[in-house]
Protein backbone atom coordinates (compact mmCIF):
# COMPACT_ATOMS: atom_id res chain seq x y z
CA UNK A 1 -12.37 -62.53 -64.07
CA UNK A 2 -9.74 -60.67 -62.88
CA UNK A 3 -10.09 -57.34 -64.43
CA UNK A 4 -13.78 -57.62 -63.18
CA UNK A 5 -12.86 -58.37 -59.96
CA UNK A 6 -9.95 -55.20 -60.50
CA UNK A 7 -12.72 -53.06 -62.07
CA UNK A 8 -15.34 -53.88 -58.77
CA UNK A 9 -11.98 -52.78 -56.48
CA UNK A 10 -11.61 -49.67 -57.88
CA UNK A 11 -15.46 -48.87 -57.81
CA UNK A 12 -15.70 -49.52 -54.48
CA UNK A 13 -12.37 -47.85 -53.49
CA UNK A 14 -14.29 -44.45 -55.39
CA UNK A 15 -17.10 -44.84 -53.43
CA UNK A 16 -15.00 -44.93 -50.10
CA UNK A 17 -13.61 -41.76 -50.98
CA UNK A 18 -16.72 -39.66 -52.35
CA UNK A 19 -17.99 -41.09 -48.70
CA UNK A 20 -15.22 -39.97 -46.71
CA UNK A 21 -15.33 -36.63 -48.82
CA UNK A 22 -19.07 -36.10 -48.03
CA UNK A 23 -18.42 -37.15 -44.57
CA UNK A 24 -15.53 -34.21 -44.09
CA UNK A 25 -17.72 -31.74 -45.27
CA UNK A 26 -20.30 -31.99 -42.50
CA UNK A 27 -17.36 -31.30 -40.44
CA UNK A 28 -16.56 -28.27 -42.14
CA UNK A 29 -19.85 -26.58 -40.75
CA UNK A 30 -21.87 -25.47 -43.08
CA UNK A 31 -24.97 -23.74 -42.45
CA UNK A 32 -28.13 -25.81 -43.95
CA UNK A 33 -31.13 -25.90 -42.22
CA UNK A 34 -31.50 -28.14 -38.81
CA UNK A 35 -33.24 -30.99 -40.61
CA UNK A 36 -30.48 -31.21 -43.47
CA UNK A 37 -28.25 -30.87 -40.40
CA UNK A 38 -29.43 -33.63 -38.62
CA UNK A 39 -29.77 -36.03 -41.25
CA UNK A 40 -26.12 -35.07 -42.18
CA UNK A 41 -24.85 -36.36 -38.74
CA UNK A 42 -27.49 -39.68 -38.94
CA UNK A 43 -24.91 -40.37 -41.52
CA UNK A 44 -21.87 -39.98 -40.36
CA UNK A 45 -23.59 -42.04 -37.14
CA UNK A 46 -24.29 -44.71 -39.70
CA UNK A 47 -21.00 -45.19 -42.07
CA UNK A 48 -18.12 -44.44 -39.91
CA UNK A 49 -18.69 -47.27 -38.12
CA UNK A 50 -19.24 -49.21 -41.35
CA UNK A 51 -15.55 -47.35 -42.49
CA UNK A 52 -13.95 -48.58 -39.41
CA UNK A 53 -15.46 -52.14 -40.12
CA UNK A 54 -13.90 -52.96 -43.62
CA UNK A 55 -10.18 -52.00 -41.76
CA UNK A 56 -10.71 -52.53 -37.67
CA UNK A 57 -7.76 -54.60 -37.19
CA UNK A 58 -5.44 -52.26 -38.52
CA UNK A 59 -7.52 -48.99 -36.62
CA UNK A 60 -7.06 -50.68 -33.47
CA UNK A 61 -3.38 -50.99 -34.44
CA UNK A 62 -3.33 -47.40 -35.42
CA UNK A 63 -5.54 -45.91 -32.60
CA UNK A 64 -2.75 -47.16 -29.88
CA UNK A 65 -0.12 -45.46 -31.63
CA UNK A 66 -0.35 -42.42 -29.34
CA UNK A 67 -0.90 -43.40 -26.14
CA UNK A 68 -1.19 -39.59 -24.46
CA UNK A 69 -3.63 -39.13 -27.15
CA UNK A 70 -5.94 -41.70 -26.39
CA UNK A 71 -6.18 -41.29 -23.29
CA UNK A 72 -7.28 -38.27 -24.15
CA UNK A 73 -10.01 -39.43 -26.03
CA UNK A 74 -10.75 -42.11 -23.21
CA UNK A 75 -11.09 -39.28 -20.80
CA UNK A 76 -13.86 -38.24 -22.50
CA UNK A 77 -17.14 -40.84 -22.34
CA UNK A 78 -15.49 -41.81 -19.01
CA UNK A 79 -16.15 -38.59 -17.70
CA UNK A 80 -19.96 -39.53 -17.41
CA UNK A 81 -19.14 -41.05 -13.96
CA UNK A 82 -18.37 -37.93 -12.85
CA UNK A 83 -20.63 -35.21 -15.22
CA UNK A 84 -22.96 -32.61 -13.20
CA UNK A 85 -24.80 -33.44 -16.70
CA UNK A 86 -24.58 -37.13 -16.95
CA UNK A 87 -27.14 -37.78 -20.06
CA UNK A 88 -25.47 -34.60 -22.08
CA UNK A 89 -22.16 -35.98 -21.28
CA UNK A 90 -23.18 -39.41 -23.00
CA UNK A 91 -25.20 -37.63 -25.94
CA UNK A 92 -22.13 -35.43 -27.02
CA UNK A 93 -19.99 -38.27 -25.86
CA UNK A 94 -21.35 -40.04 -29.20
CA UNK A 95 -20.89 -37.24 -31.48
CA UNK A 96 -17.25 -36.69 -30.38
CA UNK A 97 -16.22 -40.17 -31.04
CA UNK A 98 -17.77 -40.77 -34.02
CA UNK A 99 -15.94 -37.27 -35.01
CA UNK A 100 -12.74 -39.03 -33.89
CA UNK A 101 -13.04 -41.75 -35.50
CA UNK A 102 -12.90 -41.04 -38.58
CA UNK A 103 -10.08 -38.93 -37.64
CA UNK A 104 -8.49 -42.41 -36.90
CA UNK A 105 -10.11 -43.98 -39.97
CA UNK A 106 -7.85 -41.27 -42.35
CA UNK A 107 -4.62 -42.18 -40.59
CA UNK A 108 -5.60 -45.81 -41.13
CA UNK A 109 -6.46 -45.83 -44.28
CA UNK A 110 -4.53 -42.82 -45.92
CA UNK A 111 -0.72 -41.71 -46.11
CA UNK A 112 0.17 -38.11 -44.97
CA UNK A 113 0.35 -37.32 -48.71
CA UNK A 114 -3.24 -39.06 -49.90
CA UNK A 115 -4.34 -37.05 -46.96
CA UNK A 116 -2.65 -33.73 -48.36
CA UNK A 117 -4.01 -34.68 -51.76
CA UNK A 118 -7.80 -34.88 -50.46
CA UNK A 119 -7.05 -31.69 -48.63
CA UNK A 120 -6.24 -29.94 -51.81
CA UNK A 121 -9.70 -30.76 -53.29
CA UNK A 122 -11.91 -30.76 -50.10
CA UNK A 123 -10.35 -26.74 -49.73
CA UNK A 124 -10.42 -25.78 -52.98
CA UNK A 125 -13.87 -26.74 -53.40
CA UNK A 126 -14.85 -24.89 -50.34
CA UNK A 127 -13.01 -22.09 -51.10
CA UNK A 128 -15.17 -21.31 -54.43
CA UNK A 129 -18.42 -21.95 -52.78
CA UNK A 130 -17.56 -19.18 -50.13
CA UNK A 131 -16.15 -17.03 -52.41
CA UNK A 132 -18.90 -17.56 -54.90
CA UNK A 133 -22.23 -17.51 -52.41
CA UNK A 134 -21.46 -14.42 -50.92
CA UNK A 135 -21.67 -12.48 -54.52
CA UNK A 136 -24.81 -14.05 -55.78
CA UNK A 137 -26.83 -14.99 -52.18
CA UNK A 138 -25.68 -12.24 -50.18
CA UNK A 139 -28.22 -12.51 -47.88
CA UNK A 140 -27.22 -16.21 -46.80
CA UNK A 141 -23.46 -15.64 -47.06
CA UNK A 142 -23.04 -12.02 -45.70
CA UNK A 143 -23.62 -11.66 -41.94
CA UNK A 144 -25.45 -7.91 -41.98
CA UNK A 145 -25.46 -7.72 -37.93
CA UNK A 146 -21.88 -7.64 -37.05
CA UNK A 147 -20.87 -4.31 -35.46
CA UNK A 148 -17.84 -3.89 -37.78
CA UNK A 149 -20.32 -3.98 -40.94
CA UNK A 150 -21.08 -6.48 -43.27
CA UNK A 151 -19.20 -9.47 -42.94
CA UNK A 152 -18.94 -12.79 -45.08
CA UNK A 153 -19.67 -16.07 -43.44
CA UNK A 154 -19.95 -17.72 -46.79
CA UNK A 155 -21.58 -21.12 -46.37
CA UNK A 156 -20.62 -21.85 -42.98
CA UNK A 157 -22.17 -21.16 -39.45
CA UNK A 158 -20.51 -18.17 -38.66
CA UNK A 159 -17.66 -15.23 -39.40
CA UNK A 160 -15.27 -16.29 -36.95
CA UNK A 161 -15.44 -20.07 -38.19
CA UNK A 162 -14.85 -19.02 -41.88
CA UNK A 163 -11.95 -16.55 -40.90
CA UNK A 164 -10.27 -19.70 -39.21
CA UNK A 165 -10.89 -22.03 -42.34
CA UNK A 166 -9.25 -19.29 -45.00
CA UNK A 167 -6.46 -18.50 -42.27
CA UNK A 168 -5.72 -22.59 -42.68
CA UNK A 169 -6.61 -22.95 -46.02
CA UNK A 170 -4.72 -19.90 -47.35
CA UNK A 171 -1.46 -20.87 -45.65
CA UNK A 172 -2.05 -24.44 -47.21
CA UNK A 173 -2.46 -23.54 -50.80
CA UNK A 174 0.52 -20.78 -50.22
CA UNK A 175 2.75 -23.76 -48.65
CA UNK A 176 1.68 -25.97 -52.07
CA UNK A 177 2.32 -23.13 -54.06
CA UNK A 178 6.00 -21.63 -53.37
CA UNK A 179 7.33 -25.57 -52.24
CA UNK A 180 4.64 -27.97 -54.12
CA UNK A 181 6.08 -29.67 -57.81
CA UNK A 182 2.81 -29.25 -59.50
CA UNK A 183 0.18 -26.99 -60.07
CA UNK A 184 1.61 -24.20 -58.24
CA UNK A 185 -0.29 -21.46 -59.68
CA UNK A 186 -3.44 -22.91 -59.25
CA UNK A 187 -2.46 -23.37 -55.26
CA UNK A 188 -1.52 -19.38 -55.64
CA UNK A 189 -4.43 -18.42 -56.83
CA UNK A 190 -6.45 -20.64 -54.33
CA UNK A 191 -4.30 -18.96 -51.52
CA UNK A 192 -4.98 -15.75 -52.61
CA UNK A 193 -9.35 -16.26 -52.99
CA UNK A 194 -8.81 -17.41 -49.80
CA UNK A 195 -6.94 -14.85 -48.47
CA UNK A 196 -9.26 -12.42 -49.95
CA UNK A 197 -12.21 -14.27 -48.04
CA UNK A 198 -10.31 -14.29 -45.07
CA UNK A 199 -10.53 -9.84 -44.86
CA UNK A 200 -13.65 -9.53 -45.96
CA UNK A 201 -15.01 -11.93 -43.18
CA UNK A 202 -13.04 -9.34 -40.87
CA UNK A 203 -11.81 -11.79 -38.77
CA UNK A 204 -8.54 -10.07 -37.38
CA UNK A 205 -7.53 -12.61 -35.09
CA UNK A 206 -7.18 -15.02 -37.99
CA UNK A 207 -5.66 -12.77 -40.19
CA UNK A 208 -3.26 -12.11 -37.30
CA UNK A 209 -2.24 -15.53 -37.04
CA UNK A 210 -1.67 -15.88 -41.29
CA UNK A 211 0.60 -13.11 -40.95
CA UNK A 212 2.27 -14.42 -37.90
CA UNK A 213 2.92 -17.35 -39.49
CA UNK A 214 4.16 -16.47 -42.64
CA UNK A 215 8.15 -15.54 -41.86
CA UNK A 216 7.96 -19.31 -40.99
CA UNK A 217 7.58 -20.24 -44.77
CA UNK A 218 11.10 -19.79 -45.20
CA UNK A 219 11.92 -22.75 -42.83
CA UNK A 220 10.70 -25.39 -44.77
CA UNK A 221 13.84 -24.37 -47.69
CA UNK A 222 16.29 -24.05 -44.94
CA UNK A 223 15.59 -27.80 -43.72
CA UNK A 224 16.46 -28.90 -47.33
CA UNK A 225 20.36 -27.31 -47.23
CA UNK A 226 23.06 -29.01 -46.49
CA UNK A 227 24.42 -29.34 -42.99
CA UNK A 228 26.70 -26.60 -42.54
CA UNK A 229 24.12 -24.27 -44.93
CA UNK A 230 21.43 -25.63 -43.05
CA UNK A 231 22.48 -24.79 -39.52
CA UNK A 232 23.79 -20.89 -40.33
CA UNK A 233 20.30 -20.20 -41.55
CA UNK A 234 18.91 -21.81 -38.77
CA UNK A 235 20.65 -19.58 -36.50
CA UNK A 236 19.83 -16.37 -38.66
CA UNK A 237 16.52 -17.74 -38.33
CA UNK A 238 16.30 -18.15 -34.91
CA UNK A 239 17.75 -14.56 -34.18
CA UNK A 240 14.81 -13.10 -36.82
CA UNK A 241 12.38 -14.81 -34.58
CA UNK A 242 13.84 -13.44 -31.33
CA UNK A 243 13.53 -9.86 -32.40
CA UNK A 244 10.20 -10.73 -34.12
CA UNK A 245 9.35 -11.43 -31.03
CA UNK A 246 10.72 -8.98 -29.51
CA UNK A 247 9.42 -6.25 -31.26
CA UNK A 248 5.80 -7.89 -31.47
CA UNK A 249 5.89 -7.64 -27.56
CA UNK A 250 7.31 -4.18 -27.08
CA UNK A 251 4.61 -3.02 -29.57
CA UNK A 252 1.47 -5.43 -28.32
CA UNK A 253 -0.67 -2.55 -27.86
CA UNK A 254 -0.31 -0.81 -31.59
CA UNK A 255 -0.82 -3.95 -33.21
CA UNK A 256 -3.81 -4.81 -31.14
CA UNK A 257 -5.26 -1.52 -30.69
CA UNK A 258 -4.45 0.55 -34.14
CA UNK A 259 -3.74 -2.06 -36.06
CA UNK A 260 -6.08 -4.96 -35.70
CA UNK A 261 -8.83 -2.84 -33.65
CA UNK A 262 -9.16 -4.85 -30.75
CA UNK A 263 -8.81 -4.09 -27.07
CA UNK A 264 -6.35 -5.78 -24.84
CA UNK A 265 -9.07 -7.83 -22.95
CA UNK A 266 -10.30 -9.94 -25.96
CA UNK A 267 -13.00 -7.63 -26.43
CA UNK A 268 -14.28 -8.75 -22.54
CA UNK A 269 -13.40 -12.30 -23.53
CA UNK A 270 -10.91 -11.50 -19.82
CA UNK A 271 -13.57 -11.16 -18.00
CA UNK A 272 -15.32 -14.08 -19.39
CA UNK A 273 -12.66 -16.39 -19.10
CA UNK A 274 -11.78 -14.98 -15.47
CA UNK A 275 -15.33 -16.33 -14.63
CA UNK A 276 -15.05 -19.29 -16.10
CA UNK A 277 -11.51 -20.21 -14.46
CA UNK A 278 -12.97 -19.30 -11.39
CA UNK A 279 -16.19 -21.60 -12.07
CA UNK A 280 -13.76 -24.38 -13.24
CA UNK A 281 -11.37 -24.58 -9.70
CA UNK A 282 -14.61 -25.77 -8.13
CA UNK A 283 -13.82 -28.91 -9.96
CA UNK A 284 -10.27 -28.81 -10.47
CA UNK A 285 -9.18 -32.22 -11.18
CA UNK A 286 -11.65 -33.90 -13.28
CA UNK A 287 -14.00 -30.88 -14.51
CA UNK A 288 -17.99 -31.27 -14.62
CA UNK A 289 -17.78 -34.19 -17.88
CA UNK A 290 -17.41 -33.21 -20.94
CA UNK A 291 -20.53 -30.42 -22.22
CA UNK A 292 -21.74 -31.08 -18.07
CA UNK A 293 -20.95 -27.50 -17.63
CA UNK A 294 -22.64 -25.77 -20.09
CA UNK A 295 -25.85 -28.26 -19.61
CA UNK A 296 -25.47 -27.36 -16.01
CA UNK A 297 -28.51 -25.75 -15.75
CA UNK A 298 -27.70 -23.10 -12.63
CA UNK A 299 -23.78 -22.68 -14.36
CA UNK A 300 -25.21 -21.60 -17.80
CA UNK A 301 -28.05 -19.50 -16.54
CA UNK A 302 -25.25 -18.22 -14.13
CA UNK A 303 -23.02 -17.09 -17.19
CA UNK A 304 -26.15 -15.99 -19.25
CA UNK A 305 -26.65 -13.58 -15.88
CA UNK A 306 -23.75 -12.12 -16.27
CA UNK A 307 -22.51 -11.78 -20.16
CA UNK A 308 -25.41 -12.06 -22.22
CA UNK A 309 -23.81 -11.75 -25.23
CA UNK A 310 -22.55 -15.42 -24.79
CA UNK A 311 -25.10 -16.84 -27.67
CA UNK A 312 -26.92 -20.31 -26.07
CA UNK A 313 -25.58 -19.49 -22.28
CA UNK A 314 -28.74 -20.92 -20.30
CA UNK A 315 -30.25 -23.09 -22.65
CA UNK A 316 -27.80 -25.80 -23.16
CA UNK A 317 -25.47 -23.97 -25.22
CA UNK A 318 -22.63 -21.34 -24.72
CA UNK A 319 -18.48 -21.56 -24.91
CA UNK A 320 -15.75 -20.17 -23.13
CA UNK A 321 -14.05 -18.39 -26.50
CA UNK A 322 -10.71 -20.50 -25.53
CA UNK A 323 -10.51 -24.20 -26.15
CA UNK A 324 -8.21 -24.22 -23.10
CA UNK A 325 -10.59 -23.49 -21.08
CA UNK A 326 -13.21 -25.45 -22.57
CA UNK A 327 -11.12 -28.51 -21.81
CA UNK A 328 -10.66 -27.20 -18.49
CA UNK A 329 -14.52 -26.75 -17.71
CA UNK A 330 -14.90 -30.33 -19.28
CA UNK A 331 -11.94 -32.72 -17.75
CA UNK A 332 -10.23 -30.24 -15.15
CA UNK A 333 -6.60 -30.54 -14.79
CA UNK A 334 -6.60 -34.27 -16.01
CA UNK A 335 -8.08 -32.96 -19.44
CA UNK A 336 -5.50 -29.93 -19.89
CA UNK A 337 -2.41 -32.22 -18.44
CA UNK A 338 -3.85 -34.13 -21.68
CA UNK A 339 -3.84 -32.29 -24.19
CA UNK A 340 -0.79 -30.29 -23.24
CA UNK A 341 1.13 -34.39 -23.47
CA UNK A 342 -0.74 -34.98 -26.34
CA UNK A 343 0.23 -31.90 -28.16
CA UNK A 344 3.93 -31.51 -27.55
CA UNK A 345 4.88 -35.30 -28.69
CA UNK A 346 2.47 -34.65 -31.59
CA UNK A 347 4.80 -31.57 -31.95
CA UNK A 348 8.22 -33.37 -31.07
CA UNK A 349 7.40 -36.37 -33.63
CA UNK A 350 6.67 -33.63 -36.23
CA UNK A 351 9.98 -31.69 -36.21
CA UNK A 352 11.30 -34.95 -36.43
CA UNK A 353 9.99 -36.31 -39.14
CA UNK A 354 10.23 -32.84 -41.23
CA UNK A 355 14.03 -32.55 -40.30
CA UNK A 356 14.38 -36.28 -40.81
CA UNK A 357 12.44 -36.66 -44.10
CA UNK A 358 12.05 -33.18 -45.68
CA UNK A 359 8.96 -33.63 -46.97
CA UNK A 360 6.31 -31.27 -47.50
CA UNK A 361 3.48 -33.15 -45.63
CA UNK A 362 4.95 -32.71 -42.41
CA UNK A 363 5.72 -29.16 -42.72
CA UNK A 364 2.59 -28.42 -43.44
CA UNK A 365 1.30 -30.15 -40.43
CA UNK A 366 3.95 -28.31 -38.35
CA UNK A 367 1.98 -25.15 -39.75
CA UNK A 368 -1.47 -26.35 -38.61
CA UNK A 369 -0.36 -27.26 -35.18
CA UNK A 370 0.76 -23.75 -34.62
CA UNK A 371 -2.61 -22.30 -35.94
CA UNK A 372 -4.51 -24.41 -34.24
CA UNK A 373 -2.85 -23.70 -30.79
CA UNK A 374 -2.84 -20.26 -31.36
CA UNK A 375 -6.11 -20.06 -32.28
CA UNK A 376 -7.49 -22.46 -29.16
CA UNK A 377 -6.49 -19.48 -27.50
CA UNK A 378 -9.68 -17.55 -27.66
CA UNK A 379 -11.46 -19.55 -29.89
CA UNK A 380 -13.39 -22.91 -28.91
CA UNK A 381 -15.35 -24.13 -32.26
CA UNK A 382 -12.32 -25.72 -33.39
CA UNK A 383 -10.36 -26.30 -30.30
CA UNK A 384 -9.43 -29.70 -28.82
CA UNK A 385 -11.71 -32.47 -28.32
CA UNK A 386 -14.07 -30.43 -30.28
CA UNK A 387 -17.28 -32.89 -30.91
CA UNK A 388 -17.93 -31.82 -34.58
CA UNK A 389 -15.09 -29.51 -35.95
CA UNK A 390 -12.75 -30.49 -38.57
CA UNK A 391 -9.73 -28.52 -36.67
CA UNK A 392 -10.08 -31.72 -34.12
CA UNK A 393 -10.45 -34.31 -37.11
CA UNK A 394 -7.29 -32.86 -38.77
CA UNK A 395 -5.19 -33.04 -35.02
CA UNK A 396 -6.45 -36.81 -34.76
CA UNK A 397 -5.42 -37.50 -38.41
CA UNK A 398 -2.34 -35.94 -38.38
CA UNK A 399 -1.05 -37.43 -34.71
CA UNK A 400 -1.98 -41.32 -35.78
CA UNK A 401 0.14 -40.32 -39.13
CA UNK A 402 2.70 -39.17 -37.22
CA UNK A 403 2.99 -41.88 -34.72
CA UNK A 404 2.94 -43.93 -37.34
CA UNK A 405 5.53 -42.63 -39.26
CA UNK A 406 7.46 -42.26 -36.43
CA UNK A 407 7.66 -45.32 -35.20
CA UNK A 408 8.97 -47.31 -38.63
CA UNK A 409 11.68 -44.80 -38.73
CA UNK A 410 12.63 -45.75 -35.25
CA UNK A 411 12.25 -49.64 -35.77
CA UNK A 412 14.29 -49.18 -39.71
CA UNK A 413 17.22 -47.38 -37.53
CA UNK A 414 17.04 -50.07 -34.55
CA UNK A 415 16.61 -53.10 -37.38
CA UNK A 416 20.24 -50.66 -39.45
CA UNK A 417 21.99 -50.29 -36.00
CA UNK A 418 21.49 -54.39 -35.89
CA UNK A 419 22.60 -55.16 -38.89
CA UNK A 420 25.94 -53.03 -38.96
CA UNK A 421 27.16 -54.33 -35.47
């Protein structure tokens, strides 16, 4: 009886993770066809809820962990009372918190490291197929219209979205493979397919931010030393990333210009976002609702007016090309005052725990957090309170971990402080 009853567990348990695995990959946007598309997010619709269900006691627990952050997420259907797009505001209302969660379901049901673990297959399965679709369907994975020349989008939407996976993905495997006990190799080699994917997509901005980040790789051996060890690296660390700094500054233009072949302005992205600011301190404090601006009908065809490059502007769709922004457009002040919280105890707790713990999970979350605020920064398909983006599933997932985390460390050292007075 019991080993039935053991063998029915573990069934089930399998089934919860090919489902939370095939639910993750919607998120990763690949590019099907609209039907395939649509009956992708009917599911989601249908069995995160269902997720939620078998643990909802402990996901209520877990969602008011992080009080900045859900707010944040409050903010969001609330902002219907106030939307210059009420119905859109409800519609994408929907999609955004189903998106988040099951970004609260994974902190309630997995550890950091289970999370890290289904990370390690969930990339390196995507990595193949967008390495792999490119060489055989070329004409599906190889964007022929971008200005620069050919261009791999592999299996997802666009370029831009696959250079911002690889940039993440590559610095994962390459974290896994120099610090990581086991299969280090295979996380090498899976760091450098996607690293490979990452140039020939020709995203420089992401491939800017991979090679920003990587003098930071060091850190995570100098947190291991010894105290005294420990804190004159940190300092020759911290005076390496002054005249990083420093020189990346003084020499802005070369590495935009000549090396990276972009202009100063974003490539008109200033002007854009100059508009948009502008548009956005009509409605400082609350914003039109979240997606009310760009279903605005007279604010999209006004952008569409002026930059028609801006793919969807007029018809519904249409993004700033900064997540900062785009929060600002959505929830005004209130939004980016938000966020801003939201991010910096995320950020705090992190350090924390990696300084506190040492382990590998939450250095590599310390890693995403910097890509994905960098990257915010002209980007919006994977910014904050993105509606169906795993960047946004990842921040939620991570945070609840953290706070988590966080707080039993700070109730074990109250409950040690007790006990040795």
């Amino acid at each position: 009886m019991n080993q039935k009853l053991s063998l029915k567990k573990d069934v089930c348990q399998k089934l919860e993770v090919g489902i939370t695995v095939l639910l993750f990959s919607y998120y990763l946007g690949i590019n099907f066809p609209e039907p395939i598309t649509q009956a992708w997010a009917l599911l989601g619709f249908l069995t995160v809820p269902l997720l939620i269900l078998g643990c909802w006691k402990r996901f209520i627990w877990v969602a008011t962990r992080d009080i900045p952050l859900l707010l944040l997420i409050v903010s969001v259907p609330i902002s219907f009372f106030w939307s210059s797009s009420p119905n859109s505001t409800l519609a994408y209302s929907r999609a955004f918190l189903c998106a988040t969660g099951f970004g609260i379901y994974l902190a309630t049901r997995y550890t950091p490291k289970q999370q890290m673990q289904l990370m390690v297959w969930l990339f390196g399965i995507f990595t193949c197929l967008n390495f792999i679709v490119p060489l055989i369907m070329p004409s599906y994975g190889i964007n022929n219209s971008y200005l620069g020349g050919p261009a791999w989008q592999g299996i997802t939407r666009q370029k831009n979205e696959l250079s911002g996976a690889m940039a993440v993905v590559s610095t994962f495997f390459l974290t896994i493979g120099i610090y990581g006990s086991k299969y280090r190799w295979l996380a090498l080699t899976g760091s450098a397919v996607a690293f490979i994917i990452l140039v020939f997509s020709k995203g420089k901005g992401s491939l800017g931010i991979f090679v920003a980040l990587l003098p930071l790789l060091p850190l995570y051996k100098i947190l291991k030393q010894e105290y005294r060890l420990r804190t004159v690296l940190s300092i020759c660390a911290f005076m390496f990333g002054a005249l990083l700094i420093i020189t990346t500054v003084f020499n802005l233009q070369f590495i935009v210009v000549d090396i990276l072949n972009k202009d100063l302005g974003g490539n008109g992205r200033d002007q854009v976002w100059s508009y948009l600011i502008e548009r956005g301190l009509q409605k400082p404090w609350l914003g039109y609702g979240y997606a009310g601006f760009w279903n605005t009908y007279s604010e999209g065809l006004a952008v569409w007016l002026k930059f028609s490059w801006i793919a969807g502007a007029g018809d519904g769709g249409g993004n700033a090309h900064s997540s900062y922004i785009e929060v600002f457009l959505h929830l005004g002040w209130l939004g980016l005052s938000l966020v801003t919280l939201s991010f910096f105890t995320f950020f705090i707790r992190v350090v924390y725990l990696q300084v506190l713990t040492r382990q590998i999970e939450y250095f590599w979350m310390f890693q995403f957090l910097l890509i994905m605020a960098i990257n915010s920064s002209y980007e919006s398909y994977g910014g904050f309170i993105a509606y169906r983006h795993w960047f946004w599933i990842l921040y939620v997932s991570y945070a609840y971990s953290t706070a988590i985390e966080f707080n039993r460390t700070i109730k074990n050292s109250t409950k040690f402080a007790i006990t040795h007075t």
